[in-house]
N, C-alpha and C. Protein backbone atom coordinates (compact mmCIF):
# COMPACT_ATOMS: atom_id res chain seq x y z
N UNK A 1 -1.61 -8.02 11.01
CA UNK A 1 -1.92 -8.05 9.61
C UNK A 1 -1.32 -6.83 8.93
N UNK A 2 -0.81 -7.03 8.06
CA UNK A 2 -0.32 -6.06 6.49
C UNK A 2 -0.05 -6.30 5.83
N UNK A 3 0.07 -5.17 4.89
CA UNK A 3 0.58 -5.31 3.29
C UNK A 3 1.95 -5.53 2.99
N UNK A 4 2.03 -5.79 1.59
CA UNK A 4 3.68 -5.09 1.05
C UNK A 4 3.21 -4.86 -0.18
N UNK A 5 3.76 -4.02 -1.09
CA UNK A 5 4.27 -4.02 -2.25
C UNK A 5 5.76 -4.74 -2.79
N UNK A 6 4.96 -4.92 -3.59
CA UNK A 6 6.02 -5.60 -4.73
C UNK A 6 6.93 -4.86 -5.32
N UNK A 7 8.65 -4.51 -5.22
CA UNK A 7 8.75 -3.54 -5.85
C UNK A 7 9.30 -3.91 -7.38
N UNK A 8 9.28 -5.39 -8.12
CA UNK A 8 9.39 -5.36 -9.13
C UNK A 8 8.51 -4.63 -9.96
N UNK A 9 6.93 -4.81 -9.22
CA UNK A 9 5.95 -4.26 -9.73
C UNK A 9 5.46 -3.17 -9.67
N UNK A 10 5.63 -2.63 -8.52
CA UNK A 10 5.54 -1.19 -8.43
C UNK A 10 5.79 -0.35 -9.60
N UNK A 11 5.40 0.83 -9.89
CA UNK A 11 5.51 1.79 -11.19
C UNK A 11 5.99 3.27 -10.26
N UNK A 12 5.74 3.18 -9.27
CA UNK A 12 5.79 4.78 -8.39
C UNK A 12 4.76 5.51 -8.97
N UNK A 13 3.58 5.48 -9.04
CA UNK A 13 2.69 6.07 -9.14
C UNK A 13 2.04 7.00 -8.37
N UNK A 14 2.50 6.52 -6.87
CA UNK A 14 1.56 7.46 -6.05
C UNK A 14 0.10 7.15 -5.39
N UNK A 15 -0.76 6.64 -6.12
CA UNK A 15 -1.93 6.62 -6.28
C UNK A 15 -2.23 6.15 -4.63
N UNK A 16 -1.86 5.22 -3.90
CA UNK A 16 -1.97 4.62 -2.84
C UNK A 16 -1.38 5.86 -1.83
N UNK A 17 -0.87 6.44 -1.62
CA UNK A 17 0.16 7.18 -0.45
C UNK A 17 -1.11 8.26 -0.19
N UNK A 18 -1.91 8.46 -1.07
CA UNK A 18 -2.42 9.76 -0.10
C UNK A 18 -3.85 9.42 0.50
N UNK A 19 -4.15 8.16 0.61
CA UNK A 19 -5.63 8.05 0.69
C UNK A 19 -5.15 6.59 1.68
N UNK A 20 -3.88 6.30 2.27
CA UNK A 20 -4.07 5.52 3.40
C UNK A 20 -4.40 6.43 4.64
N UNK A 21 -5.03 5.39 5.17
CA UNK A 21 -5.53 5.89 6.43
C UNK A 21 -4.39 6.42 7.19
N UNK A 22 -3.67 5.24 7.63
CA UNK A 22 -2.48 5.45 8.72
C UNK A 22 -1.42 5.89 7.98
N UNK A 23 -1.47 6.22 7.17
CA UNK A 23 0.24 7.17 6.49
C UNK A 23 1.60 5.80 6.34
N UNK A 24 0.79 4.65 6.07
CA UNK A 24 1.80 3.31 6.28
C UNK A 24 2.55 3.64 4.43
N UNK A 25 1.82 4.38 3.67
CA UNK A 25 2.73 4.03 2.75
C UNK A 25 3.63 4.93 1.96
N UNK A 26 4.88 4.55 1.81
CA UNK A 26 5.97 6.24 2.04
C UNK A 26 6.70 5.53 0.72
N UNK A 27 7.27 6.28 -0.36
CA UNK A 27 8.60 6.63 -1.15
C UNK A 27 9.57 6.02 -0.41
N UNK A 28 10.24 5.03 -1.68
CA UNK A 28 11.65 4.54 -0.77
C UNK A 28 12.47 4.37 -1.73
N UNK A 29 13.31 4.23 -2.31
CA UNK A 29 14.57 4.65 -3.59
C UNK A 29 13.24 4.19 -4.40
N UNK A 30 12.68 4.70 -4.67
CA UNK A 30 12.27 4.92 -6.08
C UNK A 30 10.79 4.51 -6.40
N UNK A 31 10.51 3.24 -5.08
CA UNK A 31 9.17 2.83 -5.35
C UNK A 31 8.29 2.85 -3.89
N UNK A 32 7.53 2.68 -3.94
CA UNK A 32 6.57 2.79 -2.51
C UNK A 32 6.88 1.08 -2.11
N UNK A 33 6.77 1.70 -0.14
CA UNK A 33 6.78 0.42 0.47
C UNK A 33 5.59 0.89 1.63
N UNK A 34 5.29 -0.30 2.55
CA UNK A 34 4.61 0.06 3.62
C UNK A 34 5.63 -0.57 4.41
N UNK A 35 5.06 0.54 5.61
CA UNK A 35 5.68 -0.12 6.82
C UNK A 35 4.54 -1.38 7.56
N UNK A 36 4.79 -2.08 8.14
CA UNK A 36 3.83 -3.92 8.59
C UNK A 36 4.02 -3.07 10.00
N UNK A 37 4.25 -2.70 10.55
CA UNK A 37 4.15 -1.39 12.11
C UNK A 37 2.92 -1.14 12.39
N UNK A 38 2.56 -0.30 11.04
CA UNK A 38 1.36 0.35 11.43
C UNK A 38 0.07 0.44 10.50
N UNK A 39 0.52 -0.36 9.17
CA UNK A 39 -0.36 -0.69 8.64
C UNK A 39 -1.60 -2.19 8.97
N UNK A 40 -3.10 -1.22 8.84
CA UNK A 40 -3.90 -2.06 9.47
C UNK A 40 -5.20 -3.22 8.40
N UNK A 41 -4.53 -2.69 6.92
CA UNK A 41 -5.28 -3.14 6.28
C UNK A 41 -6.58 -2.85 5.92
N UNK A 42 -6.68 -1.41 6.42
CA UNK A 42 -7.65 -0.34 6.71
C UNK A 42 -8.67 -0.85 7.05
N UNK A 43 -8.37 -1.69 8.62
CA UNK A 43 -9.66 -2.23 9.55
C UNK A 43 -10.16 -1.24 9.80
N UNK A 44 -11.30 -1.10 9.94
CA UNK A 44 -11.86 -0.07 10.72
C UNK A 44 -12.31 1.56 10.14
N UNK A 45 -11.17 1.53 8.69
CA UNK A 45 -11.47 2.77 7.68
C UNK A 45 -12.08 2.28 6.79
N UNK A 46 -12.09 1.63 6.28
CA UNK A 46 -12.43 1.15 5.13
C UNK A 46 -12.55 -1.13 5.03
N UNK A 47 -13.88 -0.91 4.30
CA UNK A 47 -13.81 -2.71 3.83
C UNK A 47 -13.31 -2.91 3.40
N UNK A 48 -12.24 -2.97 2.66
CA UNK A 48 -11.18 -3.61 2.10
C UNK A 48 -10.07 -2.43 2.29
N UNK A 49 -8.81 -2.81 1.92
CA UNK A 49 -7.60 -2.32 2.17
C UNK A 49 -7.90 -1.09 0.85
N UNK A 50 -7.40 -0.08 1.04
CA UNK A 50 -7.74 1.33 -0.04
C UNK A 50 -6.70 1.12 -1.21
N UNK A 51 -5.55 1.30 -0.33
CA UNK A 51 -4.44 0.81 -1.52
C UNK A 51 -4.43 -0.31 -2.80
N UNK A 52 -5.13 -1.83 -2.72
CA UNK A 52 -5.31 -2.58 -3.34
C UNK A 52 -6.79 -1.83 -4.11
N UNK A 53 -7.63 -1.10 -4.06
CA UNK A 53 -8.52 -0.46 -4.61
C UNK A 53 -7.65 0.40 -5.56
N UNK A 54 -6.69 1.35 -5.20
CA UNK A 54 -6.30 2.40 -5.80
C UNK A 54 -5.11 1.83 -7.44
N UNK A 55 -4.58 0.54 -6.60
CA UNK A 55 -3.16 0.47 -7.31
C UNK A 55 -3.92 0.29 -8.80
N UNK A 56 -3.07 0.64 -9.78
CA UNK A 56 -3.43 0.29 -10.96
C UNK A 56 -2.77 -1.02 -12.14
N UNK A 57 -1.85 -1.94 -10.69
CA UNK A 57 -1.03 -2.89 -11.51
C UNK A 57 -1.73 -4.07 -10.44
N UNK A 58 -2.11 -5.41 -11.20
CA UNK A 58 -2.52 -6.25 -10.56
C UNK A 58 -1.49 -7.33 -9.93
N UNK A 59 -1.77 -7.56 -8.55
CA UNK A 59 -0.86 -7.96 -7.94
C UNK A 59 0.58 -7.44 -7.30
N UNK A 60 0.41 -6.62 -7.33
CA UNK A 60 1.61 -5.35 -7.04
C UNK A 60 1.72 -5.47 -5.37
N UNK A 61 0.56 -5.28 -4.77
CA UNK A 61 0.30 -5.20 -3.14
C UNK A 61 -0.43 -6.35 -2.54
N UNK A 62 0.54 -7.47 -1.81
CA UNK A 62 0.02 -8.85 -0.95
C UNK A 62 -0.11 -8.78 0.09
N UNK A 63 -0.01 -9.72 1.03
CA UNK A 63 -0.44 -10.07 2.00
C UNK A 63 1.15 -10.35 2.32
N UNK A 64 1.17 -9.57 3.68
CA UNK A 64 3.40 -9.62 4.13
C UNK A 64 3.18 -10.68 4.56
């Protein structure tokens, strides 16, 4: 299981990168991506995924 971002939608905000658990989500020309490696959908940190809590554009971050 993981995420992606959208990068039409993406804004580069940030808001998501510092409050994942596993460090899955990094700067990439310009907008945030996750890596599907090691992102867990923050089983086990959190009830729901943190990032989809944090983002501030709806629909930005799905299901890869």
């Amino acid at each position: 299981m993981a995420l992606k971002i959208v990068a039409d939608l993406c804004t580069s905000c940030g808001d998501c990168e510092p409050d994942c658990p596993t460090e899955s989500i990094k700067p990439k020309k310009g907008v945030y991506v996750i890596n599907a490696d090691t992102c867990t959908e923050c089983e086990g940190d959190f009830d729901k995924p943190k990032c989809l809590e944090l983002c501030p554009v709806d629909d930005c971050i799905i299901p890869a």
